[in-house]
C-alpha atoms as a PDB file:
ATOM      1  CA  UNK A   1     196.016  35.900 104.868  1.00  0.00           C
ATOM      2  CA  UNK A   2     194.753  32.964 103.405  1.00  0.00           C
ATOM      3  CA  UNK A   3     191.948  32.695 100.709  1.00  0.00           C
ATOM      4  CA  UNK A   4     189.396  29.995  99.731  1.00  0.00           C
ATOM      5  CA  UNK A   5     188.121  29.307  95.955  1.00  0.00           C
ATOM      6  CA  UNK A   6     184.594  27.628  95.416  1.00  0.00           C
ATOM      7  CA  UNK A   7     184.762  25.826  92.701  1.00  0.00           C
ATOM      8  CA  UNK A   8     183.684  27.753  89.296  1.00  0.00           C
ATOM      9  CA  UNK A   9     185.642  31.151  90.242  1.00  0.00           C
ATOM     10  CA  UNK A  10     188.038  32.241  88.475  1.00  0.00           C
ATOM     11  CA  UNK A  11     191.505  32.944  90.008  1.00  0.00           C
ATOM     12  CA  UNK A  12     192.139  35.777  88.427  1.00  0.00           C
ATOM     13  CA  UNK A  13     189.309  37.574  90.255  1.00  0.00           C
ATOM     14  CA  UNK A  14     190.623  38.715  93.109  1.00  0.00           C
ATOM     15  CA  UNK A  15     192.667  40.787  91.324  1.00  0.00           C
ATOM     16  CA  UNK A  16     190.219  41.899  88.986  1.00  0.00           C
ATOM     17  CA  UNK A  17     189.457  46.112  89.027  1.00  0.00           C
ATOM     18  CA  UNK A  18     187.070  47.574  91.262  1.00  0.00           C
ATOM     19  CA  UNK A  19     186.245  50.921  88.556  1.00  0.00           C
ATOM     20  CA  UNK A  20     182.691  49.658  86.640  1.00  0.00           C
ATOM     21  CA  UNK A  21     180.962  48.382  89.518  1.00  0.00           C
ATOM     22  CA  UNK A  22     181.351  51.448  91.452  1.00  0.00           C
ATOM     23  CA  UNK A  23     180.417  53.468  88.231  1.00  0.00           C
ATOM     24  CA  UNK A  24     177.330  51.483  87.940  1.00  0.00           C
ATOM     25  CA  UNK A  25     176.449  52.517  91.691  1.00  0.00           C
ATOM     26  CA  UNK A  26     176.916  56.054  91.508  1.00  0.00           C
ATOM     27  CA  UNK A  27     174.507  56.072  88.532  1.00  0.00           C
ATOM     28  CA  UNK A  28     171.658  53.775  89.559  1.00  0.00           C
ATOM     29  CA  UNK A  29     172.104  56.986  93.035  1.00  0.00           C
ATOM     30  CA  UNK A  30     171.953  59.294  90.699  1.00  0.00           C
ATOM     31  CA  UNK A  31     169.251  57.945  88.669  1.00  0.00           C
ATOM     32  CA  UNK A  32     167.157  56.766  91.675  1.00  0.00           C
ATOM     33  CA  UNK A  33     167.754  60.425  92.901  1.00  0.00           C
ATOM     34  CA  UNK A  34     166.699  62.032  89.766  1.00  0.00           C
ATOM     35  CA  UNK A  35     163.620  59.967  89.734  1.00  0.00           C
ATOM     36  CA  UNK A  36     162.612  61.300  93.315  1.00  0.00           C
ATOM     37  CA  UNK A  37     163.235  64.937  92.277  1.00  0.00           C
ATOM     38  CA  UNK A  38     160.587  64.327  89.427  1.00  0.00           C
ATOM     39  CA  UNK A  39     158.319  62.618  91.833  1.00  0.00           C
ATOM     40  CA  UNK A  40     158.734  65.323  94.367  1.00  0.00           C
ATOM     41  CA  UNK A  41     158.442  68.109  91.840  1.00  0.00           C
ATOM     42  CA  UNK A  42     155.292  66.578  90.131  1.00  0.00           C
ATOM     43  CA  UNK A  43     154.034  66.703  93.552  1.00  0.00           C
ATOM     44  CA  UNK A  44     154.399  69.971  94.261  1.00  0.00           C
ATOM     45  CA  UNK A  45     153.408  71.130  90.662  1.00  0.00           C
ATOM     46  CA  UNK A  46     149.917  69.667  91.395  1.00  0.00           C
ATOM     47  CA  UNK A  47     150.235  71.110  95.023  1.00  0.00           C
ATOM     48  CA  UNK A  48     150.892  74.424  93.735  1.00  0.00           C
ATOM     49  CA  UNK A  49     148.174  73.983  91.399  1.00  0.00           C
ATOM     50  CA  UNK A  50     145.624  73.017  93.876  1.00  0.00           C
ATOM     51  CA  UNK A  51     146.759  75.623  96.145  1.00  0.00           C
ATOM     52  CA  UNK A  52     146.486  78.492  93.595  1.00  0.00           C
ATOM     53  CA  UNK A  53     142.622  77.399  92.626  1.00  0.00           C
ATOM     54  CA  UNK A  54     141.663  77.549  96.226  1.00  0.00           C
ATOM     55  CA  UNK A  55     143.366  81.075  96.568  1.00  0.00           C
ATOM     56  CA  UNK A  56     141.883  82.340  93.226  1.00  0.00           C
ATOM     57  CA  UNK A  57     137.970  81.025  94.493  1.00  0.00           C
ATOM     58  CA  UNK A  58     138.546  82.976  97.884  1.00  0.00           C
ATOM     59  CA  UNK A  59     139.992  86.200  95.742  1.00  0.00           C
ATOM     60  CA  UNK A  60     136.479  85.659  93.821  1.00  0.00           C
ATOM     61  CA  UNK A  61     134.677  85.270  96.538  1.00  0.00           C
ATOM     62  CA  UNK A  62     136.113  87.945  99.199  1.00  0.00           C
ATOM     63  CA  UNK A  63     137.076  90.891  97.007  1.00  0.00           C
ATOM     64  CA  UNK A  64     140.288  93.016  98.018  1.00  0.00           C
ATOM     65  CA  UNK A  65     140.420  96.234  99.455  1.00  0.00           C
ATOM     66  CA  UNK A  66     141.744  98.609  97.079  1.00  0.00           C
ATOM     67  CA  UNK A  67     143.729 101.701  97.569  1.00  0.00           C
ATOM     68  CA  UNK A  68     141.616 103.322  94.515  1.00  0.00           C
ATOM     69  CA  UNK A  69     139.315 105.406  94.611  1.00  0.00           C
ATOM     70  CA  UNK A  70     136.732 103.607  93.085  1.00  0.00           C
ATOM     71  CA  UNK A  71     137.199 100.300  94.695  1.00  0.00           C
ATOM     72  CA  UNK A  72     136.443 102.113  98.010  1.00  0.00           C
ATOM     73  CA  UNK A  73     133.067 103.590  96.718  1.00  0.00           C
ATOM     74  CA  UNK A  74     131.750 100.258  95.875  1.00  0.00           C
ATOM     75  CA  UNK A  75     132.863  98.888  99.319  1.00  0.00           C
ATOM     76  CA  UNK A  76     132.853 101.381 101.673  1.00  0.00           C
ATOM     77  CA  UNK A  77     130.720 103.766 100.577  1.00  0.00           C
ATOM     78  CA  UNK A  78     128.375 105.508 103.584  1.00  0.00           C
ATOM     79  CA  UNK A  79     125.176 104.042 103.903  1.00  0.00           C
ATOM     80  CA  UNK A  80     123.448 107.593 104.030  1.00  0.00           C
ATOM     81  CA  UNK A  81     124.196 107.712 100.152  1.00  0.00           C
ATOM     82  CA  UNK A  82     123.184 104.219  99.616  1.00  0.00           C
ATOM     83  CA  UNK A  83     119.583 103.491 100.969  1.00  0.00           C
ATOM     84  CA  UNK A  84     118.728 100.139 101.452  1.00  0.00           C
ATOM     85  CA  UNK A  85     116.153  98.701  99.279  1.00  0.00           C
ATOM     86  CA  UNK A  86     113.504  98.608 101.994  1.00  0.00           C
ATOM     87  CA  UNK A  87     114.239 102.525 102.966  1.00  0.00           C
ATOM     88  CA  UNK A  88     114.192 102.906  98.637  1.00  0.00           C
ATOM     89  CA  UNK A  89     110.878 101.422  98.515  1.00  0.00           C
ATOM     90  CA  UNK A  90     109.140 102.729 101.196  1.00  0.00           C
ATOM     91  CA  UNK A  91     110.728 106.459 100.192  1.00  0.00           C
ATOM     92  CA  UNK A  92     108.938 105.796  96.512  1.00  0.00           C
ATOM     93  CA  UNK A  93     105.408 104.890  97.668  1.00  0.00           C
ATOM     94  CA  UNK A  94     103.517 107.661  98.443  1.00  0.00           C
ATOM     95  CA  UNK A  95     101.861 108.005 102.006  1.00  0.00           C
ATOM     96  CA  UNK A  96      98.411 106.987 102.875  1.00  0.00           C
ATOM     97  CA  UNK A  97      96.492 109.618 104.467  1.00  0.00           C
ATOM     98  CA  UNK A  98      94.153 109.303 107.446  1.00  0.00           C
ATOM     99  CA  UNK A  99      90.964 107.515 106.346  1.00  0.00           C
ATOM    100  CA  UNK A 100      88.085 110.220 106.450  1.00  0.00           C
ATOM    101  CA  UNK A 101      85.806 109.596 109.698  1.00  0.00           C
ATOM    102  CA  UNK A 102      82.122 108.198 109.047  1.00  0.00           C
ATOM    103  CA  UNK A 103      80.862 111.888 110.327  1.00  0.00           C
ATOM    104  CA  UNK A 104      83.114 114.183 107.778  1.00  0.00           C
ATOM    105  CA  UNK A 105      81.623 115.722 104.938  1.00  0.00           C
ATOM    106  CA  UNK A 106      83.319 114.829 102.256  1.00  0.00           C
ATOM    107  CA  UNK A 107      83.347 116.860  98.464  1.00  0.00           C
ATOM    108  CA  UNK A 108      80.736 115.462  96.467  1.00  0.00           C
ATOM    109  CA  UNK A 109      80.372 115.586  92.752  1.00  0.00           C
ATOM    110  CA  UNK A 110      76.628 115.907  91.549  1.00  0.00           C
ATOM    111  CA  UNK A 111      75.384 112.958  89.390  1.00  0.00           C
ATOM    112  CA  UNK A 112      75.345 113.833  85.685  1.00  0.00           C
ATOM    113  CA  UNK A 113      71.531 114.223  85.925  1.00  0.00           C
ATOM    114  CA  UNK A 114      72.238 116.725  88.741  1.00  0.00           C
ATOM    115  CA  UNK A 115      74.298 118.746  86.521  1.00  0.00           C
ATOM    116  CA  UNK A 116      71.885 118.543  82.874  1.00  0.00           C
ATOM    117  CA  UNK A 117      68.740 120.197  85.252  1.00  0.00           C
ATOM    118  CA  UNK A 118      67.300 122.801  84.553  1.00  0.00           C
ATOM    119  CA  UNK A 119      66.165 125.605  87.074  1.00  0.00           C
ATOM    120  CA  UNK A 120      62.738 126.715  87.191  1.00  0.00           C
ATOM    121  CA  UNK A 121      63.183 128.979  89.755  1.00  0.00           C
ATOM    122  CA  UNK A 122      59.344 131.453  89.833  1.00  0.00           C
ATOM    123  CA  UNK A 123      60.059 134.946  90.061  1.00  0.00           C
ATOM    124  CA  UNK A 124      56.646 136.436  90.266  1.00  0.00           C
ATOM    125  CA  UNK A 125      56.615 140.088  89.450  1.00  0.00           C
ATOM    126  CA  UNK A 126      55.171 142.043  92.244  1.00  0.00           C
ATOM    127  CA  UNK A 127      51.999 142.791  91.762  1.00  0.00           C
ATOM    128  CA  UNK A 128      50.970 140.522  88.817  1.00  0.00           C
ATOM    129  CA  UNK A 129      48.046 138.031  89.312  1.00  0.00           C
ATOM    130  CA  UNK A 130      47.570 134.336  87.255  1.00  0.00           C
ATOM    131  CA  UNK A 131      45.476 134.727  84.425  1.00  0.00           C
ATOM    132  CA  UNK A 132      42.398 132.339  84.660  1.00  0.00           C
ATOM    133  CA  UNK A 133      41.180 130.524  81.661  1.00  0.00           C
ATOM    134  CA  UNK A 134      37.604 129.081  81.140  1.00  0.00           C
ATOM    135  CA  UNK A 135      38.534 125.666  80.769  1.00  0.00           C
ATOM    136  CA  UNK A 136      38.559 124.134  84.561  1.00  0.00           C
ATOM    137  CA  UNK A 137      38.308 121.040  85.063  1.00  0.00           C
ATOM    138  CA  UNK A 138      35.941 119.495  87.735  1.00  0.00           C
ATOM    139  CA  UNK A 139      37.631 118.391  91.135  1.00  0.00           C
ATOM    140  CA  UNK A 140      36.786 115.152  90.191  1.00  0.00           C
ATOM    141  CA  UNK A 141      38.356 115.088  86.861  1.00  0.00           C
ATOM    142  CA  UNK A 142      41.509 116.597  88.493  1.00  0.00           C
ATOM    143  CA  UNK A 143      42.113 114.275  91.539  1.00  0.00           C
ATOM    144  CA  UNK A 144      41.661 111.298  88.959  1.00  0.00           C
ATOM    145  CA  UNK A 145      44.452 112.934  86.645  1.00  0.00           C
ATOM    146  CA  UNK A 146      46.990 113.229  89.554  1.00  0.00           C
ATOM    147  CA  UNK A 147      45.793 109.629  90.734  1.00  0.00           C
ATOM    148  CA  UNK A 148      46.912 108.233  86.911  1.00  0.00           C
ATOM    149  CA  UNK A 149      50.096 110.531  86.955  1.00  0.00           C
ATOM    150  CA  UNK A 150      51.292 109.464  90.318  1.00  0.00           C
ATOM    151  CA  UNK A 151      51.050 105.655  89.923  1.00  0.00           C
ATOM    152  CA  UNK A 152      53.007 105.900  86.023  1.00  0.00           C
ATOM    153  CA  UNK A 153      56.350 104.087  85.935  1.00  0.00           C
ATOM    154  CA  UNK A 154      58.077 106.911  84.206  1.00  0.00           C
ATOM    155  CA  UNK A 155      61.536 105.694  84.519  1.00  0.00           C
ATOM    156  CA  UNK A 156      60.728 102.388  82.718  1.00  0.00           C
ATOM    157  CA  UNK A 157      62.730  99.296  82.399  1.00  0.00           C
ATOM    158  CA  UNK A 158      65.688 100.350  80.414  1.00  0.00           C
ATOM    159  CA  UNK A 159      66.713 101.913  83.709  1.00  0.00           C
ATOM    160  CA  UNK A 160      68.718 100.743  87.289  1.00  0.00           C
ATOM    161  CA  UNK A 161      66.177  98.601  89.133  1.00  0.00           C
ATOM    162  CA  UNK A 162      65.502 100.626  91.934  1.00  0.00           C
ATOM    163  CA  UNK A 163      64.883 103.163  89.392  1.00  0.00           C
ATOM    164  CA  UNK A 164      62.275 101.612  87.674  1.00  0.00           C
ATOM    165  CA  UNK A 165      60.805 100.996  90.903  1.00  0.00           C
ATOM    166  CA  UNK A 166      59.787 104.490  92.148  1.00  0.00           C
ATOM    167  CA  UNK A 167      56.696 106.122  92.194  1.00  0.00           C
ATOM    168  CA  UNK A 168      55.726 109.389  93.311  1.00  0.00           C
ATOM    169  CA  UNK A 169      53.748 109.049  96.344  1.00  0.00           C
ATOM    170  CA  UNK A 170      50.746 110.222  95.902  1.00  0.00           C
ATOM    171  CA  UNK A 171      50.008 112.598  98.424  1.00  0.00           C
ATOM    172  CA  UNK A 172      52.673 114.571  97.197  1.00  0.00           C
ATOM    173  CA  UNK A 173      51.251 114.892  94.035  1.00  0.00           C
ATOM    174  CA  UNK A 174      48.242 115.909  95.968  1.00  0.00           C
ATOM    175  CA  UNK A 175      50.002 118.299  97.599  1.00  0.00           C
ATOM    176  CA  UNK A 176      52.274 120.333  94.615  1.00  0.00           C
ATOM    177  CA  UNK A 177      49.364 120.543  92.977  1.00  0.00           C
ATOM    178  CA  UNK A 178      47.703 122.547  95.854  1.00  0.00           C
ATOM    179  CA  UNK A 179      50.417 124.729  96.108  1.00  0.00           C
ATOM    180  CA  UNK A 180      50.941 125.663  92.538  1.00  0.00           C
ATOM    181  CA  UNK A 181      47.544 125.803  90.829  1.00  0.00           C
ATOM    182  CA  UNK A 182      45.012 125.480  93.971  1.00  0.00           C
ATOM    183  CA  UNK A 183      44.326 122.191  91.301  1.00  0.00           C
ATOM    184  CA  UNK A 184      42.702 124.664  88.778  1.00  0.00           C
ATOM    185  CA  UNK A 185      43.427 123.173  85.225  1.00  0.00           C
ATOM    186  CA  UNK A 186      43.263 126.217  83.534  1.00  0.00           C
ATOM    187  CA  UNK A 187      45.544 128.695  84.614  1.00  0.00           C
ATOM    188  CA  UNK A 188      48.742 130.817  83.909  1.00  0.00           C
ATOM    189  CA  UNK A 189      51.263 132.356  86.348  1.00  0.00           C
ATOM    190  CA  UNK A 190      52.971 135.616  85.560  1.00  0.00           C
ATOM    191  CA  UNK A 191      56.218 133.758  85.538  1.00  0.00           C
ATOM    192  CA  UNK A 192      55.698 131.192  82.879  1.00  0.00           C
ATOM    193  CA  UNK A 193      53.920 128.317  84.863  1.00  0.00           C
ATOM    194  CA  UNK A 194      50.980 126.553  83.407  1.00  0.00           C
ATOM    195  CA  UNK A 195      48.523 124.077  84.297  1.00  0.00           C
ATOM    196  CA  UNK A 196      47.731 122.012  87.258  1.00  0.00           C
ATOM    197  CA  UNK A 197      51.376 121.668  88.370  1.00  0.00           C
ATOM    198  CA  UNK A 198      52.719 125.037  87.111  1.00  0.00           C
ATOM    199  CA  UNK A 199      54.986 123.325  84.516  1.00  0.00           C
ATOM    200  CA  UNK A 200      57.563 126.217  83.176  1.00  0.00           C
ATOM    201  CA  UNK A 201      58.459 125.785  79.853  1.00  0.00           C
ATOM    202  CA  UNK A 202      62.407 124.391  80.490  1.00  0.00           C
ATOM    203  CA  UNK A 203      61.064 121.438  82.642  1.00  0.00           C
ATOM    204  CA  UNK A 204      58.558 120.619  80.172  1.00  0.00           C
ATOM    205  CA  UNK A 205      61.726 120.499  77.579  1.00  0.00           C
ATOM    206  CA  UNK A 206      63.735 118.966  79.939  1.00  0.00           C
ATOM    207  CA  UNK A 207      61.209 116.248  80.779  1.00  0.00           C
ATOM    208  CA  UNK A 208      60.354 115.120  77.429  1.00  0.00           C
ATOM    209  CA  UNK A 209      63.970 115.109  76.009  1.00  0.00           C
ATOM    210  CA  UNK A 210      64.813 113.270  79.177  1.00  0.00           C
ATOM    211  CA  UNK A 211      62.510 110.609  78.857  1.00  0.00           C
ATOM    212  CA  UNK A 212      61.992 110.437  75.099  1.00  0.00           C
ATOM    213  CA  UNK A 213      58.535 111.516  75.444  1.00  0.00           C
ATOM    214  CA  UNK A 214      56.437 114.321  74.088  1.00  0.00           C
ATOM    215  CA  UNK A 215      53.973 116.089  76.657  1.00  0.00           C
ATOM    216  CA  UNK A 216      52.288 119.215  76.388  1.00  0.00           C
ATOM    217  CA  UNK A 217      51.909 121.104  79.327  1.00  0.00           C
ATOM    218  CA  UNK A 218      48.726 123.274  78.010  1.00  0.00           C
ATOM    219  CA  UNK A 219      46.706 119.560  78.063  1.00  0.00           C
ATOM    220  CA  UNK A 220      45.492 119.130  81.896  1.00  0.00           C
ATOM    221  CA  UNK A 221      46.390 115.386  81.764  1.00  0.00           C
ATOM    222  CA  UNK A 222      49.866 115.583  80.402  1.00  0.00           C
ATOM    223  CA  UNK A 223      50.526 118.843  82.607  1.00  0.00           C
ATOM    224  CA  UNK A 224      49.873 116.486  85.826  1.00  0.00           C
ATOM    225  CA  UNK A 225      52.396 113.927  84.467  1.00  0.00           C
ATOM    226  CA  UNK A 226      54.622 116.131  83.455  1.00  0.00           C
ATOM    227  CA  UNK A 227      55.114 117.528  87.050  1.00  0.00           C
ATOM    228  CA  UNK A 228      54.707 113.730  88.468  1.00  0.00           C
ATOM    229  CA  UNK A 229      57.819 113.002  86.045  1.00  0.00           C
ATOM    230  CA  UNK A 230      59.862 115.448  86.908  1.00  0.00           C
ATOM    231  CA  UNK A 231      59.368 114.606  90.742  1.00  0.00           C
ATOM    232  CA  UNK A 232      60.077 111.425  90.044  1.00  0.00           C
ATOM    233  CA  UNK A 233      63.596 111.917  88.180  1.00  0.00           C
ATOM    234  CA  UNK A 234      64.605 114.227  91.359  1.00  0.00           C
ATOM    235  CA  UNK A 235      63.656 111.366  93.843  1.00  0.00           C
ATOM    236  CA  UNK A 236      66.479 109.462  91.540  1.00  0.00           C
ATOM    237  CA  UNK A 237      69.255 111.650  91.749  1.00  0.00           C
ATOM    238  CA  UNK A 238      68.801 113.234  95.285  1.00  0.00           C
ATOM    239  CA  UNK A 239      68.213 109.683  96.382  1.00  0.00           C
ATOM    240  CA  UNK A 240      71.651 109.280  94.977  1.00  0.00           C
ATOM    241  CA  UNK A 241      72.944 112.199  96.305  1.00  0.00           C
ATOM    242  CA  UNK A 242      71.847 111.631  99.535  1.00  0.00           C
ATOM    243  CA  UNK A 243      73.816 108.320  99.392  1.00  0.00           C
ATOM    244  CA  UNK A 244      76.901 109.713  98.686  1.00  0.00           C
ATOM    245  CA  UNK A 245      77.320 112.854 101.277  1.00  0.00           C
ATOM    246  CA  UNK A 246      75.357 111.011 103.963  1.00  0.00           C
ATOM    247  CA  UNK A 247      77.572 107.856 103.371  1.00  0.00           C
ATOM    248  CA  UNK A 248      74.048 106.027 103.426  1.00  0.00           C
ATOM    249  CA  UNK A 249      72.518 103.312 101.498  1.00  0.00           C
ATOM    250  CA  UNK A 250      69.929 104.949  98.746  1.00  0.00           C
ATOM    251  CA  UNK A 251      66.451 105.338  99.374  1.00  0.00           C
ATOM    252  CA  UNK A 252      64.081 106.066  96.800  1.00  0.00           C
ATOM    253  CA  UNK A 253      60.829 106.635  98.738  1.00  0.00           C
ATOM    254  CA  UNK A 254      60.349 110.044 100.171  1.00  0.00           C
ATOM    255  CA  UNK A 255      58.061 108.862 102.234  1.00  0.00           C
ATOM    256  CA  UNK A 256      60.570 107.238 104.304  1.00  0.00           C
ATOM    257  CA  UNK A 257      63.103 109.346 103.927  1.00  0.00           C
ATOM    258  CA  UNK A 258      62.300 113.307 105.422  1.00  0.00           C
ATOM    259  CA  UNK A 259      65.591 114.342 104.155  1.00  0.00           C
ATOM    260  CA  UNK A 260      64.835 113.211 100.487  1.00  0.00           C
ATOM    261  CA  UNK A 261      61.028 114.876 100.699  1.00  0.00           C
ATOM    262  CA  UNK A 262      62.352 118.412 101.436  1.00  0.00           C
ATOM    263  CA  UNK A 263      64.805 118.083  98.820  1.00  0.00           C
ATOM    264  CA  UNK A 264      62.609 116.944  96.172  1.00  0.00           C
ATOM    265  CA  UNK A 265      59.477 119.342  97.742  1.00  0.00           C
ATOM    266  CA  UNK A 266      62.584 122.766  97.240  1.00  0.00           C
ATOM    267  CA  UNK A 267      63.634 121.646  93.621  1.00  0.00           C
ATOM    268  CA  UNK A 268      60.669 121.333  92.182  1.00  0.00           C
ATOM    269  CA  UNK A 269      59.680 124.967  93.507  1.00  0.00           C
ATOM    270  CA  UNK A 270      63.356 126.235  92.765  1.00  0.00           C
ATOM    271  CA  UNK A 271      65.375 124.311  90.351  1.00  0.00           C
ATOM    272  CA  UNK A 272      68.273 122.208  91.570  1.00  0.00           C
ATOM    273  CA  UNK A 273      70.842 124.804  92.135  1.00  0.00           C
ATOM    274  CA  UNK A 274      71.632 125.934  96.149  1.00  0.00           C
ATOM    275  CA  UNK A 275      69.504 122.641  96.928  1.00  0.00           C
ATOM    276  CA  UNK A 276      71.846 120.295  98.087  1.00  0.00           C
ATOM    277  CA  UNK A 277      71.691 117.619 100.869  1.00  0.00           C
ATOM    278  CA  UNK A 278      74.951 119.308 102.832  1.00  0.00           C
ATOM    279  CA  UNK A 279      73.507 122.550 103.792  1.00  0.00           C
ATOM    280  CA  UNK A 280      70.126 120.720 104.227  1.00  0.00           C
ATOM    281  CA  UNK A 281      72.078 118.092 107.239  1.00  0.00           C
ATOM    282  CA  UNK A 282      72.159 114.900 106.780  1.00  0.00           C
ATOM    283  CA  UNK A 283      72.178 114.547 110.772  1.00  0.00           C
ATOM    284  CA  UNK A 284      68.891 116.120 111.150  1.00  0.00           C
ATOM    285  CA  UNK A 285      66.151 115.148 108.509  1.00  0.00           C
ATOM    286  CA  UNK A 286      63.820 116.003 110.522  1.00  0.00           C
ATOM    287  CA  UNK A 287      64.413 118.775 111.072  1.00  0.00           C
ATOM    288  CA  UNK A 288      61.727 122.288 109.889  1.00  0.00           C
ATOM    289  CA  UNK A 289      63.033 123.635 106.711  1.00  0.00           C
ATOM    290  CA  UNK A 290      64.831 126.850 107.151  1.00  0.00           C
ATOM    291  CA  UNK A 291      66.423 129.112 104.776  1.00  0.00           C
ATOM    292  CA  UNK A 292      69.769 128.106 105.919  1.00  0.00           C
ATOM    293  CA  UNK A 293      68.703 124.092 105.218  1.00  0.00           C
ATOM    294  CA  UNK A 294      67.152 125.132 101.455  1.00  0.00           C
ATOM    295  CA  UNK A 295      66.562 128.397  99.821  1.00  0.00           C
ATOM    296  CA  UNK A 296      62.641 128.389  99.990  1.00  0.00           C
ATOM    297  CA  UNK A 297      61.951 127.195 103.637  1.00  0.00           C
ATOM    298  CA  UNK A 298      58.405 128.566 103.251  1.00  0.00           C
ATOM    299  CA  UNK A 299      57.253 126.907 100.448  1.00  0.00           C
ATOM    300  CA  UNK A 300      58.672 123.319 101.410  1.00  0.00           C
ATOM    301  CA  UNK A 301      57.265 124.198 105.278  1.00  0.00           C
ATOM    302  CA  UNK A 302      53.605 124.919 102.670  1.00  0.00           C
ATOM    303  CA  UNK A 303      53.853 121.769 100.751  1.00  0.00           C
ATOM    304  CA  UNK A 304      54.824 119.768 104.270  1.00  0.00           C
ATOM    305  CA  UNK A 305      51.614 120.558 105.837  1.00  0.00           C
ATOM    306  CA  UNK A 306      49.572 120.055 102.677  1.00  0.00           C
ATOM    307  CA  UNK A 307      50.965 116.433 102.643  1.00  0.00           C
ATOM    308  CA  UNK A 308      48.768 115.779 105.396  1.00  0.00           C
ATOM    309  CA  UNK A 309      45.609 117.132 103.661  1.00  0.00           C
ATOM    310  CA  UNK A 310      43.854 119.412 101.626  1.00  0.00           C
ATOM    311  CA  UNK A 311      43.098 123.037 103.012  1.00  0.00           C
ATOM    312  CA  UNK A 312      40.994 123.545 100.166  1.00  0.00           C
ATOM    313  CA  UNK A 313      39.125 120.170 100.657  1.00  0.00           C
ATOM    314  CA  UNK A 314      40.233 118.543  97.591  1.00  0.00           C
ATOM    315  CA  UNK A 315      41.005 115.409  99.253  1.00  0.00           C
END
């Protein structure tokens, strides 16, 4: 074997040991090698990593089934025992009943004015006749004292509009009048009445704390108004009445309203009490007062026909 030297090597290097460049080999493997195991291990570290912060936001998100007890309420539980919130509201509000028909009678209470009447109910002993005094008044004197009582405003302006509105038709005026007193001025009933319009001694108390005024009923002209007033406050209040058991709109002129004159026409005769607009039928106003329709069919039926004139010839 024959061997060629370049100029600048040395001769002796052939021969020279093989040991340190092999050493210096192995450890550039071994370091390159190291160096990938970090890589590779960094790589996985941050894999790992990654991979455990998905797992833990699913855990979050999807919770585990649980062998205890209590982790299978929460997520299991049966649904009889765990209403849902539409069943949980609908169980707390209370039902709605049926809305009343149009033609029902429903429970009415009577307007405070109702309730504060009083009830001058006549009870003529058997027997006993009206004392006469000397005092009557012409016919004259009389029709123009019920003319001036019917057309006062007693309800005045402090009052509900339609209130202040009403007056008591004259006619009917006419017409009590005739029936109580036969329009004698001067005159007593057995039973307490006085005057033109038979005004008991509670209604004239009645009327004139009422109205803040101060009437005597043994004076002819304050007698006629203080019937005419007190017809006047029950055209109020059954007006209202009417309203509310009828389910109608108020009307405050008897003359348009039959059901309204027989009420009125009975309570002044018998107090308020038993005269009510149910037993009296709203569906029939026109119908001929009975006792089953108001306690004193008779003397509304008397006053009914006087409203169409005078038996006596008074007007």
């Amino acid at each position: 074997m024959s061997y060629d030297f370049y100029e600048g090597d040395d001769a002796t290097a052939e021969f020279a040991p093989l040991e340190p460049p092999k050493r210096r080999r192995r450890l550039g493997v071994i370091l390159l090698s190291v160096a990938v195991v970090v890589v590779l291990a960094g790589c996985g570290v941050i894999v790992s990593l990654m991979k455990g912060s998905d797992d833990l936001d699913r855990t979050s998100a999807t919770p585990k089934s649980s062998s205890k007890a209590s982790d299978v309420e929460i997520i299991s539980a049966p649904t009889s025992e765990v209403p849902s919130p539409t069943a949980a509201a609908s169980s707390a509000r209370p039902s709605k009943s049926p809305s009343p028909s149009r033609t029902s009678k429903k429970p009415v209470t009577k307007p405070t004015e109702l309730a504060k009447a009083p009830a001058p109910q006549h009870s003529t002993a058997p027997g006993c006749s009206p004392s006469k005094g000397p005092n009557q008044l012409a016919k004259a004197d009389v029709k123009a004292l019920l003319v001036d009582a019917a057309g006062t405003a007693y309800w005045g302006t402090g009052t509900k509009v339609e209130y202040a509105d009403i007056r008591v038709p004259q006619q009917l005026v006419f017409a009590v009048a005739e029936q109580e007193s036969g329009w004698q001025s001067d005159i007593k009933a057995c039973d307490g009445g006085l005057g033109l319009m038979q005004v008991m001694p509670a209604t004239q108390n009645f009327v004139n704390g009422r109205f803040g005024t101060s009437r005597d009923r043994a004076k002819p002209a304050d007698n006629a108004k203080l019937g005419a007033n007190y017809l006047a406050w029950l055209i109020a209040v059954y007006g209202d009445e009417i309203a509310a058991v009828c389910e109608t709109d108020p009307i405050y002129d008897p003359t348009k309203d039959p059901l309204l004159m027989r009420l009125i026409i009975s309570a002044y005769n018998w107090g308020t009490k038993g005269v009510d607009p149910v037993a009296a039928n709203c569906a029939k106003p026109e119908q001929t007062p009975t006792a089953a329709t108001v306690p004193n069919g008779q003397y509304v039926q008397n006053v009914t026909n006087l409203l169409k004139g005078s038996h006596l010839g008074n007007y």
